[in-house]
N, C-alpha and C. Protein backbone atom coordinates (compact mmCIF):
# COMPACT_ATOMS: atom_id res chain seq x y z
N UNK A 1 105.08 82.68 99.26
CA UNK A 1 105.19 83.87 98.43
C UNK A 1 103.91 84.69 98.61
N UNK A 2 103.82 85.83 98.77
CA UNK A 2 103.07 86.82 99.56
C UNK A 2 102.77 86.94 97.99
N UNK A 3 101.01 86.98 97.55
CA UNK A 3 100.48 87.73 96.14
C UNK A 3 99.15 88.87 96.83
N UNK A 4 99.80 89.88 96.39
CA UNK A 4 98.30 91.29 96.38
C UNK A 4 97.74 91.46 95.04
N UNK A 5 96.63 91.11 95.45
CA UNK A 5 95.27 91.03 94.17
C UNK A 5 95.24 92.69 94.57
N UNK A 6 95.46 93.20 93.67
CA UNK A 6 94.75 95.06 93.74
C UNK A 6 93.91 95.41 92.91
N UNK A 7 93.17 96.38 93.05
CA UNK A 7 92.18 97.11 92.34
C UNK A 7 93.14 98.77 92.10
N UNK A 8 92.19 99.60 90.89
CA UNK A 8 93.24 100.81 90.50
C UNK A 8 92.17 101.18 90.83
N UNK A 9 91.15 101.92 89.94
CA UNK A 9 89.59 102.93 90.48
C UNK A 9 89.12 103.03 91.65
N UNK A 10 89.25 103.89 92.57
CA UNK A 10 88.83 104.22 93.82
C UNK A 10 89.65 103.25 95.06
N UNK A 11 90.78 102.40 94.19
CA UNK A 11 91.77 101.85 95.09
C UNK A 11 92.96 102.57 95.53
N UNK A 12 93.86 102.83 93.92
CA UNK A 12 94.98 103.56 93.77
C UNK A 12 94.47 105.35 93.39
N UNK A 13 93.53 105.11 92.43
CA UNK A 13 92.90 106.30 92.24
C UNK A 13 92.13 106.62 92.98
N UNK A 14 91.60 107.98 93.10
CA UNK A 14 90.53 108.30 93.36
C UNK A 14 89.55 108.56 92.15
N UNK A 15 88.24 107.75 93.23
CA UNK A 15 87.21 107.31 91.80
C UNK A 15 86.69 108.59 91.42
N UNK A 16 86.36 108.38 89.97
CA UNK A 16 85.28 109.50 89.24
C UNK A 16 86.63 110.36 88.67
N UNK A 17 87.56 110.74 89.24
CA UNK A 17 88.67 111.75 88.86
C UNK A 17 89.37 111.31 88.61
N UNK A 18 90.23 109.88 88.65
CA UNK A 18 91.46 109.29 87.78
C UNK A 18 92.64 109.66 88.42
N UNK A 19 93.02 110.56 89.49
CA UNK A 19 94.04 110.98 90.07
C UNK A 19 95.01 109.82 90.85
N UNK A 20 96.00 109.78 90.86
CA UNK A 20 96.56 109.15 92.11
C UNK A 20 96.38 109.62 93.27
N UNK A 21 95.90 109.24 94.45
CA UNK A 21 95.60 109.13 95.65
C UNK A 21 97.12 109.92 96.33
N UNK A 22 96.89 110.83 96.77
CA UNK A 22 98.20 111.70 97.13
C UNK A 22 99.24 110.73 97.78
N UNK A 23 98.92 110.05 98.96
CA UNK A 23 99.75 109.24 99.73
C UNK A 23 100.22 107.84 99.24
N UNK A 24 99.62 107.93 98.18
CA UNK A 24 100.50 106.93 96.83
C UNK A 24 101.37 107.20 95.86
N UNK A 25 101.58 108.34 95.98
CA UNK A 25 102.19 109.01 94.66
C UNK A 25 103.48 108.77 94.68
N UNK A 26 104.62 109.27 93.49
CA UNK A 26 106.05 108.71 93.85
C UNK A 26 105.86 108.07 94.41
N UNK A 27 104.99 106.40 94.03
CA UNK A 27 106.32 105.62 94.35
C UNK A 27 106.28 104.62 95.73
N UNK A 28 105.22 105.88 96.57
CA UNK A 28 104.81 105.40 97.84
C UNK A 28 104.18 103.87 97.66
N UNK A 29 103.67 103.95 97.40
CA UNK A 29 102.64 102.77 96.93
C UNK A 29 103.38 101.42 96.91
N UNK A 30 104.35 101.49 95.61
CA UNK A 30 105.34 100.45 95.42
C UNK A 30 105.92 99.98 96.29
N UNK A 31 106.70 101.62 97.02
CA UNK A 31 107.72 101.25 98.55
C UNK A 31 106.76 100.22 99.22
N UNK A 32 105.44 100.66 99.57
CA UNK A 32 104.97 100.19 101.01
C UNK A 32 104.82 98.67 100.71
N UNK A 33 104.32 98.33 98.93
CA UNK A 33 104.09 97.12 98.87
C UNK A 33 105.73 96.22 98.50
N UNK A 34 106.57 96.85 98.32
CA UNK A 34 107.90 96.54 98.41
C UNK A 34 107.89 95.74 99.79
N UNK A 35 107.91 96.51 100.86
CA UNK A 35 108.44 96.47 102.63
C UNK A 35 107.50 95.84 102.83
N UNK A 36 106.32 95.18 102.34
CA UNK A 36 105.41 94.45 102.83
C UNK A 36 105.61 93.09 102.30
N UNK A 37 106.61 93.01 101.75
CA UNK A 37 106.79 91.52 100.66
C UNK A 37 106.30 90.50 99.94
N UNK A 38 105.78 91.39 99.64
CA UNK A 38 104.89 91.23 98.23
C UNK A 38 105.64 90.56 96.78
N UNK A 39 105.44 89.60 96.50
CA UNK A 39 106.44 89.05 95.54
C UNK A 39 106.11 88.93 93.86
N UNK A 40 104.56 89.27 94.47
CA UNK A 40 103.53 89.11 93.01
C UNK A 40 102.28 90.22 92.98
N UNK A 41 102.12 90.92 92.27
CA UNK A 41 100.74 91.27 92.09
C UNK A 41 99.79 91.29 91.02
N UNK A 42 98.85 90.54 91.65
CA UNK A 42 97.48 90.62 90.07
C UNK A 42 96.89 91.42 90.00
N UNK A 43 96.37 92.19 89.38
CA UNK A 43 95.29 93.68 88.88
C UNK A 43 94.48 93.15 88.29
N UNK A 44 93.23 93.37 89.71
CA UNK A 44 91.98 92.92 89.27
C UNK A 44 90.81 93.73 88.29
N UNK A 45 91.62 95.22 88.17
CA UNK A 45 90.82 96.41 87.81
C UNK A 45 89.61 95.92 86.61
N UNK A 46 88.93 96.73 86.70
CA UNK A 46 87.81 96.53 85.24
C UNK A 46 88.67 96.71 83.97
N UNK A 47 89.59 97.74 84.02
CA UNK A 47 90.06 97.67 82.88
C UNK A 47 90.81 96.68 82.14
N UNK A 48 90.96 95.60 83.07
CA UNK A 48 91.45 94.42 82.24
C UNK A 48 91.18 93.35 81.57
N UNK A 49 89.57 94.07 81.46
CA UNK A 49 88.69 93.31 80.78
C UNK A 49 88.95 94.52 79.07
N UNK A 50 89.22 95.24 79.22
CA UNK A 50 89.36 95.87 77.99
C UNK A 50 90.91 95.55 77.08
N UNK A 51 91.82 95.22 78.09
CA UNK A 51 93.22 94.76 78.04
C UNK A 51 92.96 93.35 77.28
N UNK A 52 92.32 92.73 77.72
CA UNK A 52 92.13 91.40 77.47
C UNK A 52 91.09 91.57 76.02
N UNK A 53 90.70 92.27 75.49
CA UNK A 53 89.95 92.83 74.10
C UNK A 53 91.04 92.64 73.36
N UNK A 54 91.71 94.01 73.29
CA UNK A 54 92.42 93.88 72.59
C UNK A 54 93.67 93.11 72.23
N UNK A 55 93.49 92.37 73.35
CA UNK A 55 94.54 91.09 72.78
C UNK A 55 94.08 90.12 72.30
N UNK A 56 92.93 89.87 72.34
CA UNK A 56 92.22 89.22 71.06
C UNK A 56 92.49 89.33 69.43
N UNK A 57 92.80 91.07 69.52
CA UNK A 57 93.19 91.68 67.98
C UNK A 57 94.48 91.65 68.07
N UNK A 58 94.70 92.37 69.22
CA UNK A 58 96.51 92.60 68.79
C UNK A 58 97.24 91.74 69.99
N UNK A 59 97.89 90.48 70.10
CA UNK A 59 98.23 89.43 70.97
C UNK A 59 99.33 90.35 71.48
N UNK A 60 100.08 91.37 70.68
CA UNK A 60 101.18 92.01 71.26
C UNK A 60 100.99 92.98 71.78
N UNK A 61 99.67 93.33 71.83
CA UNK A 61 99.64 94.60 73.22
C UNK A 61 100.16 94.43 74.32
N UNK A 62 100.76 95.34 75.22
CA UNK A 62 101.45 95.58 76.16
C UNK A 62 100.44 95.85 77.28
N UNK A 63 99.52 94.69 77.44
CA UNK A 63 98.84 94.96 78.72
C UNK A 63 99.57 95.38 80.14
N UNK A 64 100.57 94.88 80.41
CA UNK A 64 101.12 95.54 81.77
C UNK A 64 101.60 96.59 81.55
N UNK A 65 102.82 97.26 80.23
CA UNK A 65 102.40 98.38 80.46
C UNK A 65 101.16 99.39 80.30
N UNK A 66 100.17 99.23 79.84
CA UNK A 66 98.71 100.14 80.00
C UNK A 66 98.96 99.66 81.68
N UNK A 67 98.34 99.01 82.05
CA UNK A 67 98.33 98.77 83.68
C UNK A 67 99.47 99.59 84.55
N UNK A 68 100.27 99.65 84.18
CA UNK A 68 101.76 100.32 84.70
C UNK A 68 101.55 101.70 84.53
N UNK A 69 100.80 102.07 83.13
CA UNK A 69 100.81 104.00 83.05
C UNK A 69 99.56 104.27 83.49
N UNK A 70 98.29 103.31 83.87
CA UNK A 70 97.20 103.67 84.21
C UNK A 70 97.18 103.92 86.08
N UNK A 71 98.48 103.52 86.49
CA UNK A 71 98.26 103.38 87.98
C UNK A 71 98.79 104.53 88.46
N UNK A 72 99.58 105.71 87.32
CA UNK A 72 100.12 106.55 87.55
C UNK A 72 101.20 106.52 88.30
N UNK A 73 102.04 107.33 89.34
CA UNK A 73 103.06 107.38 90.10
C UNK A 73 103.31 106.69 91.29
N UNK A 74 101.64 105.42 91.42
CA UNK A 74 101.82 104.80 92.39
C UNK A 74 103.32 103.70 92.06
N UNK A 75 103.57 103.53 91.15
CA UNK A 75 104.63 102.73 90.93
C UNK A 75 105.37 103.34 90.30
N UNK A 76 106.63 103.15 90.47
CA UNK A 76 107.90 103.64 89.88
C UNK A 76 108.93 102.72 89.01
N UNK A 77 108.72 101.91 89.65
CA UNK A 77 110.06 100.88 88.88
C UNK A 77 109.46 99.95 88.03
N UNK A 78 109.43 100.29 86.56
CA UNK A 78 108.45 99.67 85.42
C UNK A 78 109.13 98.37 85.16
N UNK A 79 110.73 97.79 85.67
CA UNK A 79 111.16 96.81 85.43
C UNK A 79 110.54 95.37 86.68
N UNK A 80 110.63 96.38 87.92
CA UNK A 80 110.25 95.32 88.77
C UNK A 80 108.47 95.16 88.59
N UNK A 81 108.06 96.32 88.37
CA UNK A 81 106.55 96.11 88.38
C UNK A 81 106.07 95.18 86.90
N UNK A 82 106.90 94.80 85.93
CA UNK A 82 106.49 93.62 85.10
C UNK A 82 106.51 92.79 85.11
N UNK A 83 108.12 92.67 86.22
CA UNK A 83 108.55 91.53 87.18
C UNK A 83 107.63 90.25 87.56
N UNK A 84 106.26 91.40 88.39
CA UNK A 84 105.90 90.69 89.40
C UNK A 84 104.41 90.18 89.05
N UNK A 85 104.26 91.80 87.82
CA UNK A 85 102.59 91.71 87.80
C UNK A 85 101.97 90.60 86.93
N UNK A 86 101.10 90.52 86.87
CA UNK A 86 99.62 89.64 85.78
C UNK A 86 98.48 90.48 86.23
N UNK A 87 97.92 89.40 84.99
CA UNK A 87 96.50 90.37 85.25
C UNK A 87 95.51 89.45 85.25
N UNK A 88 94.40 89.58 86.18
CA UNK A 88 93.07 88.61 86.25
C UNK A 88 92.79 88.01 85.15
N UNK A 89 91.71 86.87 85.34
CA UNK A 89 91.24 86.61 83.99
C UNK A 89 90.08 87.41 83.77
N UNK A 90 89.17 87.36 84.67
CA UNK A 90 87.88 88.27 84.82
C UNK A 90 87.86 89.11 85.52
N UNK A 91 87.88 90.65 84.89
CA UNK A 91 87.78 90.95 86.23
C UNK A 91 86.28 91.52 87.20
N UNK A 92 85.87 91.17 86.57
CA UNK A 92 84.13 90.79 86.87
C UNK A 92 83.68 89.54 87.45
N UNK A 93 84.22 88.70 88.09
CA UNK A 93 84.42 88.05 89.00
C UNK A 93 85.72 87.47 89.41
N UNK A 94 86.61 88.70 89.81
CA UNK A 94 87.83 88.94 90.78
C UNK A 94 87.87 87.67 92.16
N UNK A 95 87.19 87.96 92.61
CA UNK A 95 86.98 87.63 93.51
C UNK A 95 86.91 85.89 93.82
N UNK A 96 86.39 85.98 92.71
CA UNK A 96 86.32 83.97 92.59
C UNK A 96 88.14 83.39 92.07
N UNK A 97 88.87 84.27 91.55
CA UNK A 97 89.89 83.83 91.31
C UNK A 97 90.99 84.03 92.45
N UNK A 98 90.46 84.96 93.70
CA UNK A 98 91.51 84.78 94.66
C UNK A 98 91.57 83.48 95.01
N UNK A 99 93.21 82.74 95.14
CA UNK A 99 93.57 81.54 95.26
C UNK A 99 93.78 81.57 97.03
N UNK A 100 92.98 81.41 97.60
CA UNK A 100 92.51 81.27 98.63
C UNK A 100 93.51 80.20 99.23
N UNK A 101 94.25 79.33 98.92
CA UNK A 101 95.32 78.22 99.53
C UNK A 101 96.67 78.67 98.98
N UNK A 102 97.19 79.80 98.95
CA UNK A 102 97.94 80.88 98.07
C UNK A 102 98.32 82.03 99.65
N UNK A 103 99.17 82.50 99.94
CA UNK A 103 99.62 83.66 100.92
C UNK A 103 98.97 84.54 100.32
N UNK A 104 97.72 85.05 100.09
CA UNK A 104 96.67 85.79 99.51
C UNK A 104 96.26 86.93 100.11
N UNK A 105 96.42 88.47 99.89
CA UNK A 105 95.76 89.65 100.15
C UNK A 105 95.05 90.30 99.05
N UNK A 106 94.29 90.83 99.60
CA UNK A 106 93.21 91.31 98.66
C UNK A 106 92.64 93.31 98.77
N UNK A 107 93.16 93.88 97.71
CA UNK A 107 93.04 95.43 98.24
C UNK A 107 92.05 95.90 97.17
N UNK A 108 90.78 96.52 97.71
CA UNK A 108 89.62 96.89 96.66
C UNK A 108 88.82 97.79 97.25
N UNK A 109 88.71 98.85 96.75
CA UNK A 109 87.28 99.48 97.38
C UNK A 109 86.19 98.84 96.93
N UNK A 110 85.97 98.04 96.33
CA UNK A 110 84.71 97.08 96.05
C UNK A 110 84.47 95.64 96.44
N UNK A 111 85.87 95.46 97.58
CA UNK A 111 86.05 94.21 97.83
C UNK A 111 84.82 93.42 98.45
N UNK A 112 83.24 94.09 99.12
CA UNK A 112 82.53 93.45 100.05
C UNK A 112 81.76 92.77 98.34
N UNK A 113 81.67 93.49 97.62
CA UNK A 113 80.90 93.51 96.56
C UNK A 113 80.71 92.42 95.52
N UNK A 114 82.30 92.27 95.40
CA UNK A 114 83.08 91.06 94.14
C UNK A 114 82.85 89.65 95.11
N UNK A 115 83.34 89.69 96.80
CA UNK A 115 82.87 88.60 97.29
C UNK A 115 81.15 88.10 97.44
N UNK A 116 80.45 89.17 97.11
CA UNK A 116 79.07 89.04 97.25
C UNK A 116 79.10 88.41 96.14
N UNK A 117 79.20 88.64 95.11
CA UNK A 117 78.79 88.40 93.85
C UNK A 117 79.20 86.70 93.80
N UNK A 118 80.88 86.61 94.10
CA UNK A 118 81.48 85.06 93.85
C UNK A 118 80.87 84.03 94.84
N UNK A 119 80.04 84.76 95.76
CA UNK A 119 79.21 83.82 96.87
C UNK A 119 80.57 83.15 97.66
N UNK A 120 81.54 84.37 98.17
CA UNK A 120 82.53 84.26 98.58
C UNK A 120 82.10 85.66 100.48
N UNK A 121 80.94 85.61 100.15
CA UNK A 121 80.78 86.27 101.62
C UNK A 121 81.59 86.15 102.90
N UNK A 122 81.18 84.40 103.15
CA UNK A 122 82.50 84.37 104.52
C UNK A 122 83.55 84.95 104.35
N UNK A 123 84.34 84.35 102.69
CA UNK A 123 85.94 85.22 103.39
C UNK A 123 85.78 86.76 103.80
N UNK A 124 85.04 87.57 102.66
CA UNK A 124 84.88 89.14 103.07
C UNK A 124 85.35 89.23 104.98
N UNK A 125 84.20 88.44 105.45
CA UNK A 125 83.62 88.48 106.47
C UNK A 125 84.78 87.87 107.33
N UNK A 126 85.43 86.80 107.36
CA UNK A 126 86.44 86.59 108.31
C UNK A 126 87.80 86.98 107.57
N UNK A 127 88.05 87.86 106.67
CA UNK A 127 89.15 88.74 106.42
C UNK A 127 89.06 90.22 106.40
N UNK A 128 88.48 91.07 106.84
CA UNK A 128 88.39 91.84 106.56
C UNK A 128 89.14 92.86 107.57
N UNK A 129 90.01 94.02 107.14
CA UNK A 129 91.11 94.76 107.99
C UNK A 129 92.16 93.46 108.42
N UNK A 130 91.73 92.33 107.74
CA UNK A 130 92.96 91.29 107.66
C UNK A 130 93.87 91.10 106.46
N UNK A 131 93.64 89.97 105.76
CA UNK A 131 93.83 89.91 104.45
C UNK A 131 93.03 91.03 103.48
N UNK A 132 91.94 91.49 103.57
CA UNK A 132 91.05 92.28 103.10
C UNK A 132 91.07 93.31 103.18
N UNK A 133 91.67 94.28 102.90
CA UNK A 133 91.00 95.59 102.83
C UNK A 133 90.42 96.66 101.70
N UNK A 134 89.55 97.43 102.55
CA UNK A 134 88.77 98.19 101.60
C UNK A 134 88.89 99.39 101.48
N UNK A 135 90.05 100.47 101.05
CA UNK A 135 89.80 101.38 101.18
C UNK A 135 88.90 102.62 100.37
N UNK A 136 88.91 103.48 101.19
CA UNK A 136 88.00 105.03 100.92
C UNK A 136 88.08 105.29 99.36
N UNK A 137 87.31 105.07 98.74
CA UNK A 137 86.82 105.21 97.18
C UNK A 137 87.72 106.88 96.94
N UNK A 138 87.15 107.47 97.72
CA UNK A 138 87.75 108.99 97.96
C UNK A 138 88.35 109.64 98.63
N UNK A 139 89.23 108.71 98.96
CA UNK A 139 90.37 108.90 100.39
C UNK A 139 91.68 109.21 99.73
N UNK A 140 92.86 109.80 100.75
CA UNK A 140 93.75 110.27 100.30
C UNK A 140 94.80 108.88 100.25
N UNK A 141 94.88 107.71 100.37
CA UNK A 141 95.70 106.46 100.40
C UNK A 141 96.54 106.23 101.55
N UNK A 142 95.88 106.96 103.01
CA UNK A 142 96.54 106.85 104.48
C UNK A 142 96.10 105.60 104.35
N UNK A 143 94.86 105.34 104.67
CA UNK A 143 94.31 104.32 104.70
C UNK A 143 95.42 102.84 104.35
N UNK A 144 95.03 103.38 103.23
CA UNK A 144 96.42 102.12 102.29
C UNK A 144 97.62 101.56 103.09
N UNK A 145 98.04 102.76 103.20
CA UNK A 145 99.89 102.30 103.37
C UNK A 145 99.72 102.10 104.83
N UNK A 146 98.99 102.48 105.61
CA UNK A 146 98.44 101.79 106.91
C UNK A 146 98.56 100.88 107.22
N UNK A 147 97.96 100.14 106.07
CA UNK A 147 97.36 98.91 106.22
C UNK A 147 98.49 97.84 105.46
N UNK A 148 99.43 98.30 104.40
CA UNK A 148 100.82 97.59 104.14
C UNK A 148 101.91 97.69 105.09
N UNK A 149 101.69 98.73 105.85
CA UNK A 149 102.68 98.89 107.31
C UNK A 149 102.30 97.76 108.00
N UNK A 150 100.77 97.35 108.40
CA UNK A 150 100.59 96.61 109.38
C UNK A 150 100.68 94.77 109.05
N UNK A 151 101.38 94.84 107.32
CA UNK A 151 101.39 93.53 107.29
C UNK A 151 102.88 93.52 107.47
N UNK A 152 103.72 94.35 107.69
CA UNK A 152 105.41 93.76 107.81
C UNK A 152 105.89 92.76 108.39
């Protein structure tokens, strides 16, 4: 079973502005990780350290949907995308929870960073434009779907 660990800020979005990344929009996003067979995805974003707050107070918050309206139009289908998703435990050290003996991809513009931190360097280093990619913090999301094309 194919799982994509994703990041939203400067992954799906573009950072600093909150936008969806044009070549993600409608939907794109979903399709590509659809056709790439993808069966699961975890959202490693920072914000799910705030998700994970308030479910401390309120156990019935709807963390996937916040995650679902925060990713904007990269996803479309709110039934399959609850389907599939979870959410990190930390996401301040992401990186230590990729299950590495798991069909594991990993999509982050901060991905060299989170492996620095988990003292997870090698994988960065022998995955990278493999399992790993990093795209353009401020890129239009070619990059992206590029790179879900090239896992079909």
């Amino acid at each position: 079973m194919r799982r994509l660990y994703f990041d939203i800020d400067g992954t799906l979005l573009i950072e600093e502005k909150g936008i969806v990344k044009p070549h993600l929009a409608d939907g794109a996003f979903e399709h590509a990780v659809r056709d790439a067979g993808f069966e699961q995805l975890v959202c490693v974003g920072n914000f799910v350290a705030a998700l994970h707050a308030v479910n401390e107070v309120e156990p019935d918050h709807d963390g996937i949907g916040a995650i679902f309206n925060l990713c904007g139009s990269t996803f479309t289908d709110e039934a399959w995308f609850r389907s599939v998703c979870t959410l990190v435990n930390d996401p301040l050290d992401r990186a230590r929870e990729i299950d590495l003996e798991a069909n594991w991809w990993y999509l982050d513009d901060l991905a060299e960073y989170y492996c620095w931190k988990a003292r997870r360097e090698h994988v960065f280093k022998d995955h990278l434009n493999g399992r790993i990619m990093v795209p353009k913090a401020e890129g239009d999301g070619a990059d992206i779907l590029g790179w879900l094309q090239s896992l079909r």
